[in-house]
C-alpha atoms as a PDB file:
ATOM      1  CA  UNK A   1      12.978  -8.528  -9.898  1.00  0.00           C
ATOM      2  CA  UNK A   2      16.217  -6.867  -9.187  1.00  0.00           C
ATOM      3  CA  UNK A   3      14.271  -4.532  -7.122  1.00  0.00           C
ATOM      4  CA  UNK A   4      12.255  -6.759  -5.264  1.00  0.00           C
ATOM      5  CA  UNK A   5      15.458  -8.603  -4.128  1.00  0.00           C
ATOM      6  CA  UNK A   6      17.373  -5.297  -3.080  1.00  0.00           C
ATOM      7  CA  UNK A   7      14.439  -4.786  -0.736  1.00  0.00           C
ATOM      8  CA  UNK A   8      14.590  -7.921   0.496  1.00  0.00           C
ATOM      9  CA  UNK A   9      18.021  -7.715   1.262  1.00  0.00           C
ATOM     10  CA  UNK A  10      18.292  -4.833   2.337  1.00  0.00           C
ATOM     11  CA  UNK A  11      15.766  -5.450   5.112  1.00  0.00           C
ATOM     12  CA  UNK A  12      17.025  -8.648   6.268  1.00  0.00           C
ATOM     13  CA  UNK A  13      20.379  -6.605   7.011  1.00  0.00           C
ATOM     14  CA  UNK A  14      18.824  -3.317   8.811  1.00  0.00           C
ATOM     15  CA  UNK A  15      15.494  -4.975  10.143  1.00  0.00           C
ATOM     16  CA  UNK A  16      14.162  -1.263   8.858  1.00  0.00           C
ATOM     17  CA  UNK A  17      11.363   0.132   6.250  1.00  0.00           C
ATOM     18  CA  UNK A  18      12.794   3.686   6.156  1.00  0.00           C
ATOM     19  CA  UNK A  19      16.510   2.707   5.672  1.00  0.00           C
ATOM     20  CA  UNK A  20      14.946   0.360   2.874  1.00  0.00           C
ATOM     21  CA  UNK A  21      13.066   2.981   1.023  1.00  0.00           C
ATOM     22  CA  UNK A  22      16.011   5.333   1.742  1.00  0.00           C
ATOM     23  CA  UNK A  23      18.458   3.116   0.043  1.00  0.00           C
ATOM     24  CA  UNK A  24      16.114   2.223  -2.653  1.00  0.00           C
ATOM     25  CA  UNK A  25      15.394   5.760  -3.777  1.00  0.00           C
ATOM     26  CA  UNK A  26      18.952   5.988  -4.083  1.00  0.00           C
ATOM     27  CA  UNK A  27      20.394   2.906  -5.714  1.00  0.00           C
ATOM     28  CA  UNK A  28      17.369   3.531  -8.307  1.00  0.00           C
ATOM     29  CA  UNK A  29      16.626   7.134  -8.848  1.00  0.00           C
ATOM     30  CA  UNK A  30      12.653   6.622  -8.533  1.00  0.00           C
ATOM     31  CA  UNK A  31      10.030   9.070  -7.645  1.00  0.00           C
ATOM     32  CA  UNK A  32       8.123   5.923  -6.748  1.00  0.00           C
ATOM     33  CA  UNK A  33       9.542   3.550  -4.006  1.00  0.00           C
ATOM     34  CA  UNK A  34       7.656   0.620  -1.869  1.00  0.00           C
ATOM     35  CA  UNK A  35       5.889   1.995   1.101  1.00  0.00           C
ATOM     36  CA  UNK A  36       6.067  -0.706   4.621  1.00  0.00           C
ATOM     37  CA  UNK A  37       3.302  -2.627   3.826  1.00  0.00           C
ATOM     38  CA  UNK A  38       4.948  -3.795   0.520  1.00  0.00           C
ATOM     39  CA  UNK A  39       8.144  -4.425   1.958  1.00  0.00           C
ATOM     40  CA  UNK A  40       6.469  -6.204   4.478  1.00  0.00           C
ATOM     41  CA  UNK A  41       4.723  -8.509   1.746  1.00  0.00           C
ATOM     42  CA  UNK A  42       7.877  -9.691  -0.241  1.00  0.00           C
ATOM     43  CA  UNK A  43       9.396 -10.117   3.084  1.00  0.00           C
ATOM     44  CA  UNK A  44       6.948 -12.638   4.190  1.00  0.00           C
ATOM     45  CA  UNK A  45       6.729 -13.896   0.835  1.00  0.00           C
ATOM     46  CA  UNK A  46      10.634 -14.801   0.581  1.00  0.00           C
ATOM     47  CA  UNK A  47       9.942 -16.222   4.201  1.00  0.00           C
ATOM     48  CA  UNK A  48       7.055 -18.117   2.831  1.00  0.00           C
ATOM     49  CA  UNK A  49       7.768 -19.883  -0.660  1.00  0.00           C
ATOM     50  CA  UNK A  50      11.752 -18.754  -0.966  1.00  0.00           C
ATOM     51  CA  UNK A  51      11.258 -16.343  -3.987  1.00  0.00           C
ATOM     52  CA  UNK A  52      10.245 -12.707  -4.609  1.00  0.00           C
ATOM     53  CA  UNK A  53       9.055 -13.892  -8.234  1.00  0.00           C
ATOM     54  CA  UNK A  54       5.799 -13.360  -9.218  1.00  0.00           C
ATOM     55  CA  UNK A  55       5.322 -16.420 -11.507  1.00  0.00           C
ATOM     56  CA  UNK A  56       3.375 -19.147  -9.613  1.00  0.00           C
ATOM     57  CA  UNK A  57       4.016 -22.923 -10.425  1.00  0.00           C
ATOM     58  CA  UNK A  58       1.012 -25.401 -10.850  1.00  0.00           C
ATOM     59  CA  UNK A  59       0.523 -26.960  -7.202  1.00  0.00           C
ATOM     60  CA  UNK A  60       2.210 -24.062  -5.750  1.00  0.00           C
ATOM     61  CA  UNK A  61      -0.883 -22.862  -3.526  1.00  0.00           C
ATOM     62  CA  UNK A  62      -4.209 -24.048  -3.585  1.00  0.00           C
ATOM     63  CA  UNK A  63      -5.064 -20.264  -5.521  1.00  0.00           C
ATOM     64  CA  UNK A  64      -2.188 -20.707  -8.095  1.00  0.00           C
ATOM     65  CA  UNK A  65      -3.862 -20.385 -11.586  1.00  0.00           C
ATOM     66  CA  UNK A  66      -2.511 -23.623 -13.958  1.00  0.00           C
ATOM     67  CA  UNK A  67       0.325 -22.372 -16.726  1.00  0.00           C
ATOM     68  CA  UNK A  68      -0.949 -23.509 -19.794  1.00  0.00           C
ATOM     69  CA  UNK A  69       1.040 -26.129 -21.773  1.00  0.00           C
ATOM     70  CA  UNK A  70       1.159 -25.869 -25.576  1.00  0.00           C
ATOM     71  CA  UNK A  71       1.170 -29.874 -26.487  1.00  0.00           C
ATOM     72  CA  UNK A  72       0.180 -31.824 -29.662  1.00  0.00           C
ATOM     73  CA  UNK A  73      -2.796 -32.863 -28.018  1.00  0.00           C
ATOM     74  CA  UNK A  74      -3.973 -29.392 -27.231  1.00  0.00           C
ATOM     75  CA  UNK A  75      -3.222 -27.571 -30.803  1.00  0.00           C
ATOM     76  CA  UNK A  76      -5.091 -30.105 -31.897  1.00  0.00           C
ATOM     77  CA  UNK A  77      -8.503 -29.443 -29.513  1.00  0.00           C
ATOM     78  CA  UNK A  78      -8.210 -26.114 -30.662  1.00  0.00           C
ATOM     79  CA  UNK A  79      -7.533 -26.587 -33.916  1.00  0.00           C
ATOM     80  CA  UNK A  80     -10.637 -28.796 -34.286  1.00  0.00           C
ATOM     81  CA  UNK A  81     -13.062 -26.363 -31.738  1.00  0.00           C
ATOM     82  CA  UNK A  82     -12.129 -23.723 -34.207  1.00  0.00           C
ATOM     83  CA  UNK A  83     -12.902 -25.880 -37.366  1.00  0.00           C
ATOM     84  CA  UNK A  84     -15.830 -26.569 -36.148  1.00  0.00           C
ATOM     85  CA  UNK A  85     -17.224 -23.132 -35.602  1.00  0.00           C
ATOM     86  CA  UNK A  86     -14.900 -20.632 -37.028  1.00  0.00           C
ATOM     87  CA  UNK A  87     -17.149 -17.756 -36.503  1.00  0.00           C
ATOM     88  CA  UNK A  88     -16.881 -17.738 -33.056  1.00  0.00           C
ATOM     89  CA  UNK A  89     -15.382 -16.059 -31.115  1.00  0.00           C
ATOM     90  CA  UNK A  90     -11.990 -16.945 -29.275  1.00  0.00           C
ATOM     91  CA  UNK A  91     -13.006 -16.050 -25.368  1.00  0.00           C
ATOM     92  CA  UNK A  92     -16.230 -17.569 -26.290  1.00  0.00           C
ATOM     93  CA  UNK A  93     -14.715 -20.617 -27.807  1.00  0.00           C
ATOM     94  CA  UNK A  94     -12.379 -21.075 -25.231  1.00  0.00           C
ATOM     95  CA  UNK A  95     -15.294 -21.970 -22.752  1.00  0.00           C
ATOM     96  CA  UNK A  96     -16.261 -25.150 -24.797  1.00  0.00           C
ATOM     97  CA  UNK A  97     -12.958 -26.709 -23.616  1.00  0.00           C
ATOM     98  CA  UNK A  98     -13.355 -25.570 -19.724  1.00  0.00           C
ATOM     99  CA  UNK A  99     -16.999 -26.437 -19.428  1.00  0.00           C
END
């Protein structure tokens, strides 16, 4: 994350790729640094929804996966799906709940 953010920065204040990949390779001592086009991306991304993060909230986007919540109620579906046919297995009995 701390990298992400340094890019970020560090664009918004020279408006340029190569200074940002410059600066990166130096502040971190990588081989690897982010070409333009992922600049470019967490740019428009902090633009977009405020955050470089990765982690996407329910109701965030329309494409946003839901985070699973660990409640009562749900140890207790599984708990039960898995009583009832403990030989299966757990991708398989996972589809019981979703279908």
């Amino acid at each position: 994350m701390e990298q992400k953010i340094f890019c970020v920065k560090t664009y918004y204040e020279t408006k340029s790729f190569q200074i940002v990949q410059a600066r990166f390779r130096r502040k971190f001592s990588f081989n690897i640094f982010p070409n333009r086009s992922q600049i470019f991306k967490l740019v428009k991304k902090f633009e977009t929804h405020g955050t470089c993060g990765d982690r996407r909230v329910t109701g965030s986007s329309p494409s946003a996966p839901p985070i699973t919540i660990r409640t009562p109620d749900n140890v207790t579906r599984v708990q039960e799906s898995v009583g009832r046919s403990p030989s299966k297995s757990q991708n398989g009995g996972h589809l019981e709940h979703v279908l």
